[in-house]
C-alpha atoms as a PDB file:
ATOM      1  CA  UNK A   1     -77.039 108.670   4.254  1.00  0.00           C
ATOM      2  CA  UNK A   2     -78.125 110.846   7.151  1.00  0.00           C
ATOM      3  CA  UNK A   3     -76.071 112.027  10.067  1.00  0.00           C
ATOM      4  CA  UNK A   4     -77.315 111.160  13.428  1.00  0.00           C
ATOM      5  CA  UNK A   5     -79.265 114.817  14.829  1.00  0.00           C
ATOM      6  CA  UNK A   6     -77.994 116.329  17.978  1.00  0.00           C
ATOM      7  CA  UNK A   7     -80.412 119.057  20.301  1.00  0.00           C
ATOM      8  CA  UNK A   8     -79.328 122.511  19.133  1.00  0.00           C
ATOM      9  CA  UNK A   9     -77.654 124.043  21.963  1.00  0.00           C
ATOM     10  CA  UNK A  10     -76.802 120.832  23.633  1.00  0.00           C
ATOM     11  CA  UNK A  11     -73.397 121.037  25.852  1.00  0.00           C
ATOM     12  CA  UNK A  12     -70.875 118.052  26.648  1.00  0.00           C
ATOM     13  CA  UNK A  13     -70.936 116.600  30.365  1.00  0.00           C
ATOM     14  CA  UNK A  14     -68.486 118.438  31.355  1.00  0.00           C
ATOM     15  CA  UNK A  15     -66.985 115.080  32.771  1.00  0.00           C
ATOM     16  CA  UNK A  16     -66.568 114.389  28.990  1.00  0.00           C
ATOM     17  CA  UNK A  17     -65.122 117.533  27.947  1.00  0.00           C
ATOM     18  CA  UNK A  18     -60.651 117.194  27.732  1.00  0.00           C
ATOM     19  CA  UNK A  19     -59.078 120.588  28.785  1.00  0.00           C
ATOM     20  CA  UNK A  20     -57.178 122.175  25.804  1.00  0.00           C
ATOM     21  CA  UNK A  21     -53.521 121.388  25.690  1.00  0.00           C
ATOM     22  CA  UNK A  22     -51.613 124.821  25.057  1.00  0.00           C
ATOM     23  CA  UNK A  23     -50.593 124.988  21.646  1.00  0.00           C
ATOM     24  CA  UNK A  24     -52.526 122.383  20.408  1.00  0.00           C
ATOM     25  CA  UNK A  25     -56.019 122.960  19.294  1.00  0.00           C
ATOM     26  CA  UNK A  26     -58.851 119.712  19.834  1.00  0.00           C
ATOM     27  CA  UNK A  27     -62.410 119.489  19.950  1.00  0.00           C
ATOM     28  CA  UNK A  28     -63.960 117.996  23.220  1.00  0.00           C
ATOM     29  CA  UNK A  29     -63.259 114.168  22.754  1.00  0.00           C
ATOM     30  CA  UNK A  30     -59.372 115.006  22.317  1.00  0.00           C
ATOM     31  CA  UNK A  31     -58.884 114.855  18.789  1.00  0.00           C
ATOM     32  CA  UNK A  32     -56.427 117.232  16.548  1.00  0.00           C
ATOM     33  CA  UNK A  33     -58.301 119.712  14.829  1.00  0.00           C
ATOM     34  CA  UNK A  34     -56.963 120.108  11.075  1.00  0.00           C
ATOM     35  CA  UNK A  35     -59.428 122.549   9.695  1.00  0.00           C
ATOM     36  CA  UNK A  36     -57.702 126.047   8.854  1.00  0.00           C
ATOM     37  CA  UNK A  37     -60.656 127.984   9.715  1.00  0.00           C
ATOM     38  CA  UNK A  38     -60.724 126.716  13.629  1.00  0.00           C
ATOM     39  CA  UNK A  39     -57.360 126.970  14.117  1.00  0.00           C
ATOM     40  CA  UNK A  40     -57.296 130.460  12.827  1.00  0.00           C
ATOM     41  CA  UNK A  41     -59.353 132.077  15.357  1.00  0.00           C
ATOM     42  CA  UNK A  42     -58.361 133.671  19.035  1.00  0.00           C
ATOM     43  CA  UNK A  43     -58.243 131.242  22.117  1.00  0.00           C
ATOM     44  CA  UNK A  44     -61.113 132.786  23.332  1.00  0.00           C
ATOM     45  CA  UNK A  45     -63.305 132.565  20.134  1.00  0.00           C
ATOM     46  CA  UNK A  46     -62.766 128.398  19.763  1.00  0.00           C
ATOM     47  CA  UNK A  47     -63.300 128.422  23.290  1.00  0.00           C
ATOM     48  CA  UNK A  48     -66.942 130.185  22.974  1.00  0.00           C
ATOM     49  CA  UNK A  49     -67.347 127.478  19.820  1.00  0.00           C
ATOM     50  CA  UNK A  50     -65.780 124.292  21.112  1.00  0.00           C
ATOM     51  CA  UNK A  51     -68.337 122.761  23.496  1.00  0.00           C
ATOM     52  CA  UNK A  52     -71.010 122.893  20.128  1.00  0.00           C
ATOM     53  CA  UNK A  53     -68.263 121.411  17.857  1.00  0.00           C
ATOM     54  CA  UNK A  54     -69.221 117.633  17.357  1.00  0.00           C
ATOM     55  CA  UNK A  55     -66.824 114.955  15.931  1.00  0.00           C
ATOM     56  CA  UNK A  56     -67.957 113.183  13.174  1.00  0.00           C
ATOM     57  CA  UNK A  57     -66.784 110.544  10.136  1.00  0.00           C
ATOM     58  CA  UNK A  58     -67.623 111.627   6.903  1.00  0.00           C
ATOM     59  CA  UNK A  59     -67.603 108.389   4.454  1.00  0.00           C
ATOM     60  CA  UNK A  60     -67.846 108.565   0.727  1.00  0.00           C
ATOM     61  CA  UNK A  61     -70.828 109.661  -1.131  1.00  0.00           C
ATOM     62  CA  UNK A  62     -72.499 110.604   2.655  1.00  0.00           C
ATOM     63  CA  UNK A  63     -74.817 113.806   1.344  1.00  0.00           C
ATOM     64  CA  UNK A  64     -74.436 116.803   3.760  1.00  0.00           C
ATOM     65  CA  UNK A  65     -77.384 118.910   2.287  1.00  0.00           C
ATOM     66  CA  UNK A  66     -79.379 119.167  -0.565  1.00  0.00           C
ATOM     67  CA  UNK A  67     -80.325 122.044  -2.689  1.00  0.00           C
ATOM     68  CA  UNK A  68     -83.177 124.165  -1.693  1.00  0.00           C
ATOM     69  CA  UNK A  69     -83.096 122.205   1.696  1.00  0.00           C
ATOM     70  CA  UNK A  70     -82.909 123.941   5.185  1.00  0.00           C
ATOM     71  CA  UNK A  71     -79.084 123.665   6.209  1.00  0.00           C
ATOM     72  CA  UNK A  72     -79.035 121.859   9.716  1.00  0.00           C
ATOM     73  CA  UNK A  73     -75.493 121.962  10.125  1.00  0.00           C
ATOM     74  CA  UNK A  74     -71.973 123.740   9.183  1.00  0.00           C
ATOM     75  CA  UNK A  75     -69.189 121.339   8.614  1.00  0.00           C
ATOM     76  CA  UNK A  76     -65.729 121.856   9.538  1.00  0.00           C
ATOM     77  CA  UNK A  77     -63.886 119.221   8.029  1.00  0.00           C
ATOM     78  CA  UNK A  78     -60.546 117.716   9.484  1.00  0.00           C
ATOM     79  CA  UNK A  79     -59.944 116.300   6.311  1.00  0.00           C
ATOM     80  CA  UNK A  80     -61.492 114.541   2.898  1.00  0.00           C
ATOM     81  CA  UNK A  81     -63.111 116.261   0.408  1.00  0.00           C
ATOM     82  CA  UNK A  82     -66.620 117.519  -0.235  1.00  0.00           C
ATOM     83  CA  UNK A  83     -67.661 118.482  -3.447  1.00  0.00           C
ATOM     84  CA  UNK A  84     -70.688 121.348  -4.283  1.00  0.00           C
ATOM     85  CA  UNK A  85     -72.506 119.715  -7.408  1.00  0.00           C
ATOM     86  CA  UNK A  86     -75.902 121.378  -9.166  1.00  0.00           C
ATOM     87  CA  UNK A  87     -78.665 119.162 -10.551  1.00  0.00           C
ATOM     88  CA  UNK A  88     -80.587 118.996 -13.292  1.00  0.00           C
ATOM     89  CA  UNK A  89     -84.367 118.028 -13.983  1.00  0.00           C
ATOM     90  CA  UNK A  90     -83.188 115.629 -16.202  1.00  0.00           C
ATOM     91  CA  UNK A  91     -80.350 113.450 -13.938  1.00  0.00           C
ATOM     92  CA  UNK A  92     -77.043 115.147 -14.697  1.00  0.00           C
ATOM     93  CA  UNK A  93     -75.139 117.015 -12.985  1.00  0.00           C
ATOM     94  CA  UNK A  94     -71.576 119.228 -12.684  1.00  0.00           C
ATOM     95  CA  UNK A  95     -69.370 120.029 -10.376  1.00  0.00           C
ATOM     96  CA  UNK A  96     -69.342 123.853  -9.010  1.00  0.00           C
ATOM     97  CA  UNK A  97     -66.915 124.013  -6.228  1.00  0.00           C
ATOM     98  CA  UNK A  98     -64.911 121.955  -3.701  1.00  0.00           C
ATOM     99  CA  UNK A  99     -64.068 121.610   0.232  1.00  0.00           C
ATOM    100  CA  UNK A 100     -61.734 120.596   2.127  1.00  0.00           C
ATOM    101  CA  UNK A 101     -59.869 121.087   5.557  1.00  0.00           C
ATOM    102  CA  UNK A 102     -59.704 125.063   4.335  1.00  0.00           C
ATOM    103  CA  UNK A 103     -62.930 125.823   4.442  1.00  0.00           C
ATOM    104  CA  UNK A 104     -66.475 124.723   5.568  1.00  0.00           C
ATOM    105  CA  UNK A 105     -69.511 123.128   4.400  1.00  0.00           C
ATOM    106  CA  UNK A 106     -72.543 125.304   4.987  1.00  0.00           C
ATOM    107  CA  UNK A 107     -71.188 129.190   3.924  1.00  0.00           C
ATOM    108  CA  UNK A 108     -74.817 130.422   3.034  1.00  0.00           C
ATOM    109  CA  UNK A 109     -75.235 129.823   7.334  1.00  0.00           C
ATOM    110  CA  UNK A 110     -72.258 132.939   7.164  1.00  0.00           C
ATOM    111  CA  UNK A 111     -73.985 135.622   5.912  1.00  0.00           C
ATOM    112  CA  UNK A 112     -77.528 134.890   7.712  1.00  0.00           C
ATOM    113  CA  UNK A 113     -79.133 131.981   4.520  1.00  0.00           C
ATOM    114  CA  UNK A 114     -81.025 128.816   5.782  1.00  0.00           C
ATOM    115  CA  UNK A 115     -80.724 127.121   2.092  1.00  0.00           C
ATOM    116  CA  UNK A 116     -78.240 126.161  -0.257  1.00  0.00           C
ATOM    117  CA  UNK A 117     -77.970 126.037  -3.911  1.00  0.00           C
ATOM    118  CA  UNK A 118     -75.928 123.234  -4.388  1.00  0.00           C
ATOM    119  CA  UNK A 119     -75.398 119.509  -2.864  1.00  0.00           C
ATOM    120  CA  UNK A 120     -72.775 119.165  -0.738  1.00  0.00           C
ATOM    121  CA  UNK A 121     -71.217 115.338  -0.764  1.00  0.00           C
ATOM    122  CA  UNK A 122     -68.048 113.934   0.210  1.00  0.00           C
ATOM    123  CA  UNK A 123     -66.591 112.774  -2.812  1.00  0.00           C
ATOM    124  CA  UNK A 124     -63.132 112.028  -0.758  1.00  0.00           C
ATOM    125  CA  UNK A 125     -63.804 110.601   2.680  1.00  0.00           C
ATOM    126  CA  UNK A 126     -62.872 112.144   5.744  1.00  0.00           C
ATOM    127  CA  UNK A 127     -63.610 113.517   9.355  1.00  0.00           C
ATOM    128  CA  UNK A 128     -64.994 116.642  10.566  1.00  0.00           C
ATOM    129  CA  UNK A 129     -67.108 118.929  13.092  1.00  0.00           C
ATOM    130  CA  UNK A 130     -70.413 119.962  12.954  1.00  0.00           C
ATOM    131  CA  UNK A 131     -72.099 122.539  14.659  1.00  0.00           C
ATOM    132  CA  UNK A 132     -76.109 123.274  14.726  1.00  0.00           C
ATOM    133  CA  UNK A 133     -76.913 126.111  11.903  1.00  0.00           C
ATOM    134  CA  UNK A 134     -79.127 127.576  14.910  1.00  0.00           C
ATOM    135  CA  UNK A 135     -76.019 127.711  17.268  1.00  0.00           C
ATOM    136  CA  UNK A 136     -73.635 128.875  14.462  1.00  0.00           C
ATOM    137  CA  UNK A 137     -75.558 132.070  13.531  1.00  0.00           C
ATOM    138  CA  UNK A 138     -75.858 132.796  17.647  1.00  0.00           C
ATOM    139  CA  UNK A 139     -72.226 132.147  17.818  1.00  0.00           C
ATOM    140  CA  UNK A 140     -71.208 134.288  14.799  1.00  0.00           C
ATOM    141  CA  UNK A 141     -72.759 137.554  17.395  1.00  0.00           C
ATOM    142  CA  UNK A 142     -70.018 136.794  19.779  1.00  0.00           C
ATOM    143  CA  UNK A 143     -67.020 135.686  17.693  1.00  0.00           C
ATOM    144  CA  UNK A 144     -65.955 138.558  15.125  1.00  0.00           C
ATOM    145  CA  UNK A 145     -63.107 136.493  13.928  1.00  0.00           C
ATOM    146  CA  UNK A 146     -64.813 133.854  13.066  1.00  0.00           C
ATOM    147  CA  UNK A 147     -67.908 135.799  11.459  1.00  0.00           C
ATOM    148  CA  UNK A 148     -65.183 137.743   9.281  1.00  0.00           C
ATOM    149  CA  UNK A 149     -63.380 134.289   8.584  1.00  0.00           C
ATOM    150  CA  UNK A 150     -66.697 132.961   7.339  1.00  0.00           C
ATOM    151  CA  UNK A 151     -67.894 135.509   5.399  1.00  0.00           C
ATOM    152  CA  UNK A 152     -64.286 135.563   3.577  1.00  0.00           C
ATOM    153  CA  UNK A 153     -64.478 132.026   2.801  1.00  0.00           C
ATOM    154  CA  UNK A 154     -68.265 131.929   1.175  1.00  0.00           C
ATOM    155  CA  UNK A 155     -66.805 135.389  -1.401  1.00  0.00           C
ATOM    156  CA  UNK A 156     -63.892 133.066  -1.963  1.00  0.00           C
ATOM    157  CA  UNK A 157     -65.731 129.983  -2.739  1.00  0.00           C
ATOM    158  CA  UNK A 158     -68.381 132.195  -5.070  1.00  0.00           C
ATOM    159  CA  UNK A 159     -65.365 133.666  -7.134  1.00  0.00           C
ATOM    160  CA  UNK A 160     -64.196 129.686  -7.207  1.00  0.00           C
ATOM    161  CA  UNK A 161     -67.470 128.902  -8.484  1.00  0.00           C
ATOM    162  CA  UNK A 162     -67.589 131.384 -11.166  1.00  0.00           C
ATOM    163  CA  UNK A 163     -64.464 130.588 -12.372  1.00  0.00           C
ATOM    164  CA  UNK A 164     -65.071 126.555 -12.605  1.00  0.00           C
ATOM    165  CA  UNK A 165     -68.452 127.989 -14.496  1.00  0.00           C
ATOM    166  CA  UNK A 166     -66.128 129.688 -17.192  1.00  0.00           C
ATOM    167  CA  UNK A 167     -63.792 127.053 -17.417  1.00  0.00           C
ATOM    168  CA  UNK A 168     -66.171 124.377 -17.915  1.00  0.00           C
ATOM    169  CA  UNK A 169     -67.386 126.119 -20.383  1.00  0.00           C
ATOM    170  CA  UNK A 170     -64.158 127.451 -22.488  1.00  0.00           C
ATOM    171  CA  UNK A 171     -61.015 125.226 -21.876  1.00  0.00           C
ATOM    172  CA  UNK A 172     -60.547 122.148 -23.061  1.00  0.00           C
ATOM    173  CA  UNK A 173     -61.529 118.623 -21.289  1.00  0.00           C
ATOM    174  CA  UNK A 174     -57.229 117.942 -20.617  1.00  0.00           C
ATOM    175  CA  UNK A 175     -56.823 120.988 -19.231  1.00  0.00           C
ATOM    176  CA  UNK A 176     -59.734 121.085 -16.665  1.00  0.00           C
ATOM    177  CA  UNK A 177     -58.926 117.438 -15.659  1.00  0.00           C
ATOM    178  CA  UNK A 178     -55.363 118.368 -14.682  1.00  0.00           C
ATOM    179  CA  UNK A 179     -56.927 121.646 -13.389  1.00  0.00           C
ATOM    180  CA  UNK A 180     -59.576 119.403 -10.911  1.00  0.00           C
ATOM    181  CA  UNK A 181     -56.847 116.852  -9.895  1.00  0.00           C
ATOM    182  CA  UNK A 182     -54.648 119.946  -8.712  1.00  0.00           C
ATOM    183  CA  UNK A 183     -57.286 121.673  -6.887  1.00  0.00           C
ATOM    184  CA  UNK A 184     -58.279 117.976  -5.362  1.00  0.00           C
ATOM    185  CA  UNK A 185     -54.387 117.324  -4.216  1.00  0.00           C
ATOM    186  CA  UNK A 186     -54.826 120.654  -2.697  1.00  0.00           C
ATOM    187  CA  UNK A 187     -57.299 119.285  -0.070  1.00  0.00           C
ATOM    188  CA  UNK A 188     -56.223 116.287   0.824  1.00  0.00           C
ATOM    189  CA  UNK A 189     -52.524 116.539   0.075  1.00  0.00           C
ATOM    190  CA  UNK A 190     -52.014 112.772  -0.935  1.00  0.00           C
ATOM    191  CA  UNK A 191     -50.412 112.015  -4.546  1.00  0.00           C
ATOM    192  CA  UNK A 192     -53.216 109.486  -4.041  1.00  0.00           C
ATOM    193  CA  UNK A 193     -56.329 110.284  -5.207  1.00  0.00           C
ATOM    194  CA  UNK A 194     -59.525 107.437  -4.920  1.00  0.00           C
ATOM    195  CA  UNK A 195     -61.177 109.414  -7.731  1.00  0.00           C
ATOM    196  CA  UNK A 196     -62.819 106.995 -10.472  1.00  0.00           C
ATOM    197  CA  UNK A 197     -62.923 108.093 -14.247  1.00  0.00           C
ATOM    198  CA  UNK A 198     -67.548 107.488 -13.916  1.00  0.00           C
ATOM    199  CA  UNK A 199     -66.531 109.978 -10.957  1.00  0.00           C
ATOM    200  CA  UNK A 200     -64.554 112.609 -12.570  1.00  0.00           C
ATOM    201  CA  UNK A 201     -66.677 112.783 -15.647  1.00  0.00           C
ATOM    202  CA  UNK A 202     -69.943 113.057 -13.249  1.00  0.00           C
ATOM    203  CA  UNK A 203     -67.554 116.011 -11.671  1.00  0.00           C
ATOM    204  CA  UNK A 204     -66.298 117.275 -15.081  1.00  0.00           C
ATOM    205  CA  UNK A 205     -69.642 117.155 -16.553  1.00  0.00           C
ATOM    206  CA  UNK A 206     -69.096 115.099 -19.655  1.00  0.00           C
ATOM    207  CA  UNK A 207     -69.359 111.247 -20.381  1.00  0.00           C
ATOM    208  CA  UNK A 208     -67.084 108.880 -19.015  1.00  0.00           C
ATOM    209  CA  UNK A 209     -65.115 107.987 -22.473  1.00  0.00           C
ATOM    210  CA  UNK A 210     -64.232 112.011 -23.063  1.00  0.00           C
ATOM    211  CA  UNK A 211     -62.662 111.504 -19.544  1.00  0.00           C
ATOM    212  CA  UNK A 212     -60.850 108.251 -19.968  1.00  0.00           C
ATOM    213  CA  UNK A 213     -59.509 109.948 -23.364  1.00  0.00           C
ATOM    214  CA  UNK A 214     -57.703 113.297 -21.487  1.00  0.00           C
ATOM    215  CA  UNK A 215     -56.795 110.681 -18.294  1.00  0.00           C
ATOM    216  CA  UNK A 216     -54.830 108.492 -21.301  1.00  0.00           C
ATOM    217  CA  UNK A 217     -53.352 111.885 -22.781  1.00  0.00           C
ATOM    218  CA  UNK A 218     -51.771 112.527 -19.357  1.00  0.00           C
ATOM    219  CA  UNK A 219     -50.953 109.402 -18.057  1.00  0.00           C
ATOM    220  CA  UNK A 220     -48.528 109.429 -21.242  1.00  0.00           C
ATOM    221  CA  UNK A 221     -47.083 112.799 -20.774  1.00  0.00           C
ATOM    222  CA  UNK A 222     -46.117 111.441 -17.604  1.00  0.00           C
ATOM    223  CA  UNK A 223     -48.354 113.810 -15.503  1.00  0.00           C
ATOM    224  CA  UNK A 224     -50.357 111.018 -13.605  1.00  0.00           C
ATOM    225  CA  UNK A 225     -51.009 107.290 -13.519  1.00  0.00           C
ATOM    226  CA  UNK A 226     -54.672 105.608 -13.988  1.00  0.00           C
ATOM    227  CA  UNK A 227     -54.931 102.799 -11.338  1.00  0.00           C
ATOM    228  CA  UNK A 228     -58.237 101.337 -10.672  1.00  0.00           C
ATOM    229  CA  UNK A 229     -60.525 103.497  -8.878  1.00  0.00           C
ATOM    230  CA  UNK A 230     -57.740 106.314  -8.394  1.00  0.00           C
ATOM    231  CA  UNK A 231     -55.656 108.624 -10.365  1.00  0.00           C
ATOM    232  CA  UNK A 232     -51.510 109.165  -9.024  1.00  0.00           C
ATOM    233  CA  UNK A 233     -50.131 112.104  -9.418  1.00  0.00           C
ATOM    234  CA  UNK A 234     -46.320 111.790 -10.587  1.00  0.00           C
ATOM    235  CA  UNK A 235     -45.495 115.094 -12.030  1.00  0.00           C
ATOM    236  CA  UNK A 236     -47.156 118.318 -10.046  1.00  0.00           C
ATOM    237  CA  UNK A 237     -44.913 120.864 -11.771  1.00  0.00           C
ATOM    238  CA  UNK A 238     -45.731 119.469 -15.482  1.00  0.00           C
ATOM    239  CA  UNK A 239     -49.193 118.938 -14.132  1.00  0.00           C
ATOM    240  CA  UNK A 240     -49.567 122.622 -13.302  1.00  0.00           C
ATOM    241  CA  UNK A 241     -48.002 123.610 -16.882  1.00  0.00           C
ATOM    242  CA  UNK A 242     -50.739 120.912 -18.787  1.00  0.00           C
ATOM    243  CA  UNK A 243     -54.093 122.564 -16.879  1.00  0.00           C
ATOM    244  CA  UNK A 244     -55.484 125.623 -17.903  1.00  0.00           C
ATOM    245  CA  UNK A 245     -55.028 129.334 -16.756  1.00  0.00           C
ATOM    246  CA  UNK A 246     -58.008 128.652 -14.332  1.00  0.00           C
ATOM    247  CA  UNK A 247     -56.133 127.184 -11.875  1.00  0.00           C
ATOM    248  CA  UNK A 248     -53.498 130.165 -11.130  1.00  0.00           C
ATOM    249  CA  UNK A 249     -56.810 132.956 -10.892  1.00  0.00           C
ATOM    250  CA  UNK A 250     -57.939 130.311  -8.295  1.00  0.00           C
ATOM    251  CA  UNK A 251     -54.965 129.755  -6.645  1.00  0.00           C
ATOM    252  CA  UNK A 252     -54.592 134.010  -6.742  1.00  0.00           C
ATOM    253  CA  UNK A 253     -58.912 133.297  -4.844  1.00  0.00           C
ATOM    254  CA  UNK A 254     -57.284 130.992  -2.451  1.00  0.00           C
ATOM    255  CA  UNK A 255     -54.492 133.073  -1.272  1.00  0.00           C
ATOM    256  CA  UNK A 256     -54.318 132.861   2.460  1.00  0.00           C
ATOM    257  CA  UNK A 257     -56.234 130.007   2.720  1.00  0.00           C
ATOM    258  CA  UNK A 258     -53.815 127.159   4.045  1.00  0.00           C
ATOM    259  CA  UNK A 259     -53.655 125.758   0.181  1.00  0.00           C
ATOM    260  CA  UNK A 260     -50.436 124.632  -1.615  1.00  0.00           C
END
């Protein structure tokens, strides 16, 4: 599903454009933003960024780049979730790393990289702002917070990637399904998740009956509950204790970051 383009560089009518309301940070149209990177930076930093911010929805499965594919945008999201997935040749695929109102959606864009190696889709809907990769890397001159901010968050999310790698391959199926489900909850802070087992064992990458088998294990420890097309989380604590030591080193990664 594409995202309708914008001209790079374009500016709001200035008509358009609500003042910001001191101590409360919104994009142009007047909405909240929720994304911990935005409201981190200096008043005049989001200032310099806000007229090239651009509200938009970001509905399930809608694919924000492609691998190997010139990045257009960077995505701030408000909330949701976006998950970084690599492809094989032969149709499967695993989940590397996830997004949500922490971070953004484009990091390669930080450190001066037009491609990606992953796809980025929102696996949780949500809302965001985009900017134009072309005005992002002119901004980044200008706004040192925001360049340092950036380049923080893509070494954070390539330490999260290597250690997803690792535990993918070493822990065992339970404890990296309560390990995803935490680090989900994280980003969208909802007991509610609208994750489906097909989903998490695309995610997970195994088959759908391996998943269904852990979900069962913890839905009788009386860590979660299975509903149809989402997973509950009852018990957080317990949750914690059931998923593997992969979760704490990337909790220790996250540090700072605005997660639980």
């Amino acid at each position: 599903m594409a995202v309708t383009n914008i001209i790079v560089g374009e500016r709001p009518q200035e008509s358009n454009v609500i003042p910001i309301v001191p101590g409360m940070r919104t994009d142009v149209s007047g909405r909240q933003v929720r994304n911990v990177i935005l409201l981190s930076l200096p008043d005049d930093e989001y200032s310099l960024i806000r007229p090239h911010l651009e509200a938009v929805d970001l509905p399930h499965h809608l694919i924000l780049h492609e691998p190997a594919e010139k990045l257009e945008y960077g995505y701030f999201l408000n909330e949701g979730m976006t998950s970084l997935v690599v492809l094989t040749s032969d149709g499967r695929s695993v989940e590397v790393g996830i997004v949500g109102r922490e971070g953004v959606v484009g990091t390669p864009l930080a450190v001066g990289l037009h491609r990606g190696p992953y796809r980025a889709i929102m696996q949780i809907s949500g809302s965001g702002l985009r900017m134009k990769a072309a005005v992002m890397e002119d901004t980044l001159l200008a706004a040192p917070t925001l360049r340092i901010a950036l380049a923080r968050y893509a070494l954070v999310q390539g330490l999260q990637v290597a250690q997803i790698a690792a535990c993918n391959r070493l822990h065992e199926i339970e404890q990296r399904l309560a390990r995803w489900l935490l680090m989900c909850q994280d980003r969208v802070d909802s007991e509610l998740l609208p994750l489906t087992h097909d989903f998490m064992a695309q995610m997970l990458g195994t088959g759908r009956p391996t998943v269904s088998l852990a979900a069962g294990i913890l839905q009788r420890a009386g860590l979660i509950e299975n509903l149809r097309g989402s997973v509950k989380i009852l018990n957080r604590k317990s949750l914690e204790g059931a998923a593997c030591e992969c979760y704490g080193v990337i909790q220790h990664f996250n540090g700072g970051l605005g997660l639980k």
